[in-house]
Protein backbone atom coordinates (compact mmCIF):
# COMPACT_ATOMS: atom_id res chain seq x y z
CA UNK A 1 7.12 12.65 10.80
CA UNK A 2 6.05 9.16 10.04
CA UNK A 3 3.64 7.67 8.18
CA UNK A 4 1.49 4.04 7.17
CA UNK A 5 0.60 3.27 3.63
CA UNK A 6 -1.65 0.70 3.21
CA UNK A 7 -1.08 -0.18 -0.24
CA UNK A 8 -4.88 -2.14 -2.08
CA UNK A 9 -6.15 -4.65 0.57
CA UNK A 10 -9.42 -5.05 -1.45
CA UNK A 11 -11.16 -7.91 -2.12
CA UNK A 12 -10.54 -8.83 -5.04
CA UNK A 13 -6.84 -9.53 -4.59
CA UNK A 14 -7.50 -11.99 -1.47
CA UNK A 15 -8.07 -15.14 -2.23
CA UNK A 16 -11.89 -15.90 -3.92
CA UNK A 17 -11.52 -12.53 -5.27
CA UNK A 18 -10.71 -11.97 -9.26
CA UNK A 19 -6.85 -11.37 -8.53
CA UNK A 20 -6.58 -13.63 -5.36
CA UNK A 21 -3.34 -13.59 -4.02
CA UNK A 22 -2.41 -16.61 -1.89
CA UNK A 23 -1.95 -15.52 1.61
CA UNK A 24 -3.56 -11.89 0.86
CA UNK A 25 -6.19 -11.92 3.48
CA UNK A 26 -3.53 -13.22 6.31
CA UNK A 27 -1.94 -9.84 6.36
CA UNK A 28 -5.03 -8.05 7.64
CA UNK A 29 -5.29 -8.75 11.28
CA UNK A 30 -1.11 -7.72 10.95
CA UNK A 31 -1.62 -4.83 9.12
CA UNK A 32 -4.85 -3.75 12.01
CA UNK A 33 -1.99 -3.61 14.14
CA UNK A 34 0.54 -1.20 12.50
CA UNK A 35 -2.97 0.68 11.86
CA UNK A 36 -4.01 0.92 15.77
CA UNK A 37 -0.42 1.80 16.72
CA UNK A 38 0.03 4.34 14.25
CA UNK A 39 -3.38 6.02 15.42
CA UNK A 40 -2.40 6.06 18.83
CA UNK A 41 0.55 7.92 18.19
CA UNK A 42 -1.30 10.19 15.98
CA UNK A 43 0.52 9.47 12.64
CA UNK A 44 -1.15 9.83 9.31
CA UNK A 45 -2.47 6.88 7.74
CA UNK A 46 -3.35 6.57 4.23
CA UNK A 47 -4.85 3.83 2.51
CA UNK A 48 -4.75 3.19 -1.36
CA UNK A 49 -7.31 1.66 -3.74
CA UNK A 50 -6.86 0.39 -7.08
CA UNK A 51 -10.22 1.82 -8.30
CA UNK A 52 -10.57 1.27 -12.29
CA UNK A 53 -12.89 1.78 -15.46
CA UNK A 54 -14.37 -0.70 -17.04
CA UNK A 55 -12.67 -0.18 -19.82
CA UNK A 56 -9.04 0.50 -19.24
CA UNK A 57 -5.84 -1.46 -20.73
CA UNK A 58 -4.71 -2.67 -18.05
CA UNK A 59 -7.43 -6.01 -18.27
CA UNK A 60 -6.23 -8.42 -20.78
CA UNK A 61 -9.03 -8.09 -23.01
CA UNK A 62 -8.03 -4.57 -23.68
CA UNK A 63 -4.39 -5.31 -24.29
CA UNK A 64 -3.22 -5.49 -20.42
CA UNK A 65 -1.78 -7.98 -18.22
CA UNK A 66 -5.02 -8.81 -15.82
CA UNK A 67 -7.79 -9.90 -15.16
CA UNK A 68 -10.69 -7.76 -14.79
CA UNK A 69 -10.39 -6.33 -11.25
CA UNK A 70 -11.35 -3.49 -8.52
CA UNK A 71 -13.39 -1.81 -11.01
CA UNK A 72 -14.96 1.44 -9.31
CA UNK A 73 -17.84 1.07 -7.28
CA UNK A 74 -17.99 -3.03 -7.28
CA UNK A 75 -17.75 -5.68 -4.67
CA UNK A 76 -13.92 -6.20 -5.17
CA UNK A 77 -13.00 -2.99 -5.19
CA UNK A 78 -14.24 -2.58 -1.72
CA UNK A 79 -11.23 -3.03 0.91
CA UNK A 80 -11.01 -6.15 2.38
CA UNK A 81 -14.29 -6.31 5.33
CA UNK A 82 -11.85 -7.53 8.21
CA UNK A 83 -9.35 -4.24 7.64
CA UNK A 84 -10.16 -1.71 10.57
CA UNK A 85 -9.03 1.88 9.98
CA UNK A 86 -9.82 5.32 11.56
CA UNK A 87 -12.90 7.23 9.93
CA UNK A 88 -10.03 10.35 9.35
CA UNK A 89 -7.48 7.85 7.37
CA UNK A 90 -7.00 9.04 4.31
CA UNK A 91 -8.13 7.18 0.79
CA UNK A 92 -6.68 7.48 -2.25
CA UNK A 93 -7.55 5.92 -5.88
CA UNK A 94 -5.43 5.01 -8.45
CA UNK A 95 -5.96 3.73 -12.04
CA UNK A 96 -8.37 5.96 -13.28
CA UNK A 97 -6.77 6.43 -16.39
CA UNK A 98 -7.60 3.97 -19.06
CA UNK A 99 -4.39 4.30 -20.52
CA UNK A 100 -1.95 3.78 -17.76
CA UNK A 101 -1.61 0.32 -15.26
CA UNK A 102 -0.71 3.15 -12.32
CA UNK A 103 0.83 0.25 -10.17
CA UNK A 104 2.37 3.38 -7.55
CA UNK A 105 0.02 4.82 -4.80
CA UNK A 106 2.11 8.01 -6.13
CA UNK A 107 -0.58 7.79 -8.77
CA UNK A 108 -3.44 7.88 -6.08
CA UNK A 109 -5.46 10.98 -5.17
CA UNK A 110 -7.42 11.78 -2.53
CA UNK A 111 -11.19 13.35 -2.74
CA UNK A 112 -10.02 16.82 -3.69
CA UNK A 113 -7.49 15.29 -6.00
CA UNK A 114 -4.88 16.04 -4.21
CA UNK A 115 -1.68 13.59 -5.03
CA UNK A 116 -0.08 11.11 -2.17
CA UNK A 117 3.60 13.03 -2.92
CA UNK A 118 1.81 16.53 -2.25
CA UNK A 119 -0.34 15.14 1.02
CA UNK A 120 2.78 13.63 2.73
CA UNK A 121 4.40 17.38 1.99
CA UNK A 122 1.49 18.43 3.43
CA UNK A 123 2.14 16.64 6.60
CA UNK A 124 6.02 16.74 6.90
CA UNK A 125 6.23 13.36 6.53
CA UNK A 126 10.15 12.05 5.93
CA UNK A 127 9.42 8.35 6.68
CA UNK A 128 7.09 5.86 5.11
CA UNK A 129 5.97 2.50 6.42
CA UNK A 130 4.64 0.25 3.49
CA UNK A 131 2.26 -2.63 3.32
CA UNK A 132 -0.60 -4.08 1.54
CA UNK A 133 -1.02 -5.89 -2.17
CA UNK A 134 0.77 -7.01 -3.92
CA UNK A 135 4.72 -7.25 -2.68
CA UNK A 136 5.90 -7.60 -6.53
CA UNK A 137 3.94 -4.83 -8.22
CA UNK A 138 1.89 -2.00 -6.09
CA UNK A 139 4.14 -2.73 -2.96
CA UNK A 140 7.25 -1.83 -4.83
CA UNK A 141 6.68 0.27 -7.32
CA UNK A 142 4.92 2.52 -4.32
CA UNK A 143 8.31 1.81 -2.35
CA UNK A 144 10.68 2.64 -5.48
CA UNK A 145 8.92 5.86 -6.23
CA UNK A 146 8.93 7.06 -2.52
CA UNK A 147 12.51 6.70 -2.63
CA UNK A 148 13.12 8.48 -5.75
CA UNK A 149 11.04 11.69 -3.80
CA UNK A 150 13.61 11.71 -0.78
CA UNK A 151 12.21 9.26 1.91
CA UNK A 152 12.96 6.90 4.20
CA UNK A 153 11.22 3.71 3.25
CA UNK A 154 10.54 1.00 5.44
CA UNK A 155 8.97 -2.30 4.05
CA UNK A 156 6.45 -3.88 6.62
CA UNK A 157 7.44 -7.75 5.78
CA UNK A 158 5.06 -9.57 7.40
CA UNK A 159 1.99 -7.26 5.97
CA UNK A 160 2.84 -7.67 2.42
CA UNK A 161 1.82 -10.48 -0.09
CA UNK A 162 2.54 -11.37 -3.59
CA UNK A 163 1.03 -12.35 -6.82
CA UNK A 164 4.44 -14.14 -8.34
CA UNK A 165 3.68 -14.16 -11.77
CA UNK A 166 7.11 -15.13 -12.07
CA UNK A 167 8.54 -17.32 -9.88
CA UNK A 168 10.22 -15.81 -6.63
CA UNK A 169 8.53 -12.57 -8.27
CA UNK A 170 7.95 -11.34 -4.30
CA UNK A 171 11.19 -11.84 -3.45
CA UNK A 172 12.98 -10.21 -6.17
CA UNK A 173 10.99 -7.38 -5.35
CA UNK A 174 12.13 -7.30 -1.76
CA UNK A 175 15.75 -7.33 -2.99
CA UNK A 176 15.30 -4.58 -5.32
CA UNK A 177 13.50 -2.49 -2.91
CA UNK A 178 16.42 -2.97 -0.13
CA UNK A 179 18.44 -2.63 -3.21
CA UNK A 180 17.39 0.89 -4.00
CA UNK A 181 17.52 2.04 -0.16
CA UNK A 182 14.68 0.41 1.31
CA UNK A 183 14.46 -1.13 4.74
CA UNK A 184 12.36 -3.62 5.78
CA UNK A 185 10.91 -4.14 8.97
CA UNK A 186 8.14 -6.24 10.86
CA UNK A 187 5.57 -5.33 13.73
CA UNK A 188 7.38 -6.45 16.87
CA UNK A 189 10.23 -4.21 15.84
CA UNK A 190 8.87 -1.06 14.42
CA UNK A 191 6.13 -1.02 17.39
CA UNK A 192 9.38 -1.30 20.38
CA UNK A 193 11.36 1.46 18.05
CA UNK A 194 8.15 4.15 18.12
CA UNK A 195 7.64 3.05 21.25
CA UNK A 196 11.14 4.26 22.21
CA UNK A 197 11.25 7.46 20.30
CA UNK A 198 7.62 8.31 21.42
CA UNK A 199 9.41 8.18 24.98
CA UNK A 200 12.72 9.73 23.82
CA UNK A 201 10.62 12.77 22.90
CA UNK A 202 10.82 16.17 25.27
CA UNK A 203 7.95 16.43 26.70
């Protein structure tokens, strides 16, 4: 079983947002695409939030790295207005916990508080198709933790975006990813390789 994670494509990490990546909001019409296939073929499709107190330390006035951002219930926490998923995709929230940055949707719940790692049990799900914000932290530390819990990873690289704190920050995080086991992959391909297995099935 497959599935898409659509890894924080809120709006406060495209550009005008508090966290603005450069380039963040050109991955949505890309990313509605994975998202339309992926419901036609009736594959589960979960979407993460960064969703944060107030007060946590991961802003830099409490000790953290950021800028205030996505905090729960506020204008840039809401996903990005032009990304178009199914009322039954599933959303999860991460960084809850004051004391923890929780970069990994492997953090995320879902409304019961069920964990991602338990809900793609849940579905039999062996392979995981990754994009979303940002390539050099959510992105990969989603990607590096799904490989340390047995799957197949493949990296959507033309629906991710980075911050770059550091120079060539996104791609150093591609490398490591493919590094670790990762694959990456981009629309045209994955869509003609489902397309093909969908086929390939017995019927």
């Amino acid at each position: 079983m497959k599935a898409l994670l659509v890894v924080d494509v809120q709006n406060d990490f495209c550009p005008g947002g508090a966290l603005g990546i450069h380039g963040g909001h050109k991955i949505v019409p890309i990313l509605n695409k994975y998202i339309e296939f992926f419901e036609r073929e009736n594959l589960p499709i979960l979407v993460t939030r960064d969703w944060h107190p107030k007060v946590t330390k991961h802003f830099e006035q409490f000790g953290g790295v950021w800028p205030m951002h996505c905090v729960e219930g506020s204008p840039g926490a809401k996903f990005h207005p032009d990304l178009k998923f199914p009322k039954d995709a599933l959303v999860m929230s991460k960084g809850m916990d004051p004391e923890k940055d929780s970069y990994s949707a492997f953090h995320a719940i879902d409304l019961s508080g069920m964990a991602l790692a338990n809900l793609l049990k849940t579905f039999g799900v062996t392979e995981i198709y990754i994009g979303g914000l940002a390539t050099d932290y959510c992105v990969k530390f989603s990607a590096l933790d799904a490989l340390k819990g047995g799957l197949d990873v493949f990296i959507l690289t033309d629906a991710i975006a980075g911050v770059n704190l550091e120079p060539e920050g996104s791609c150093l995080a591609l490398e490591e990813m493919v590094s670790r086991g990762a694959k990456k992959t981009i629309s045209e391909e994955l869509i003609l390789c489902l397309k093909h297995a969908s086929t390939a099935r017995p019927k």
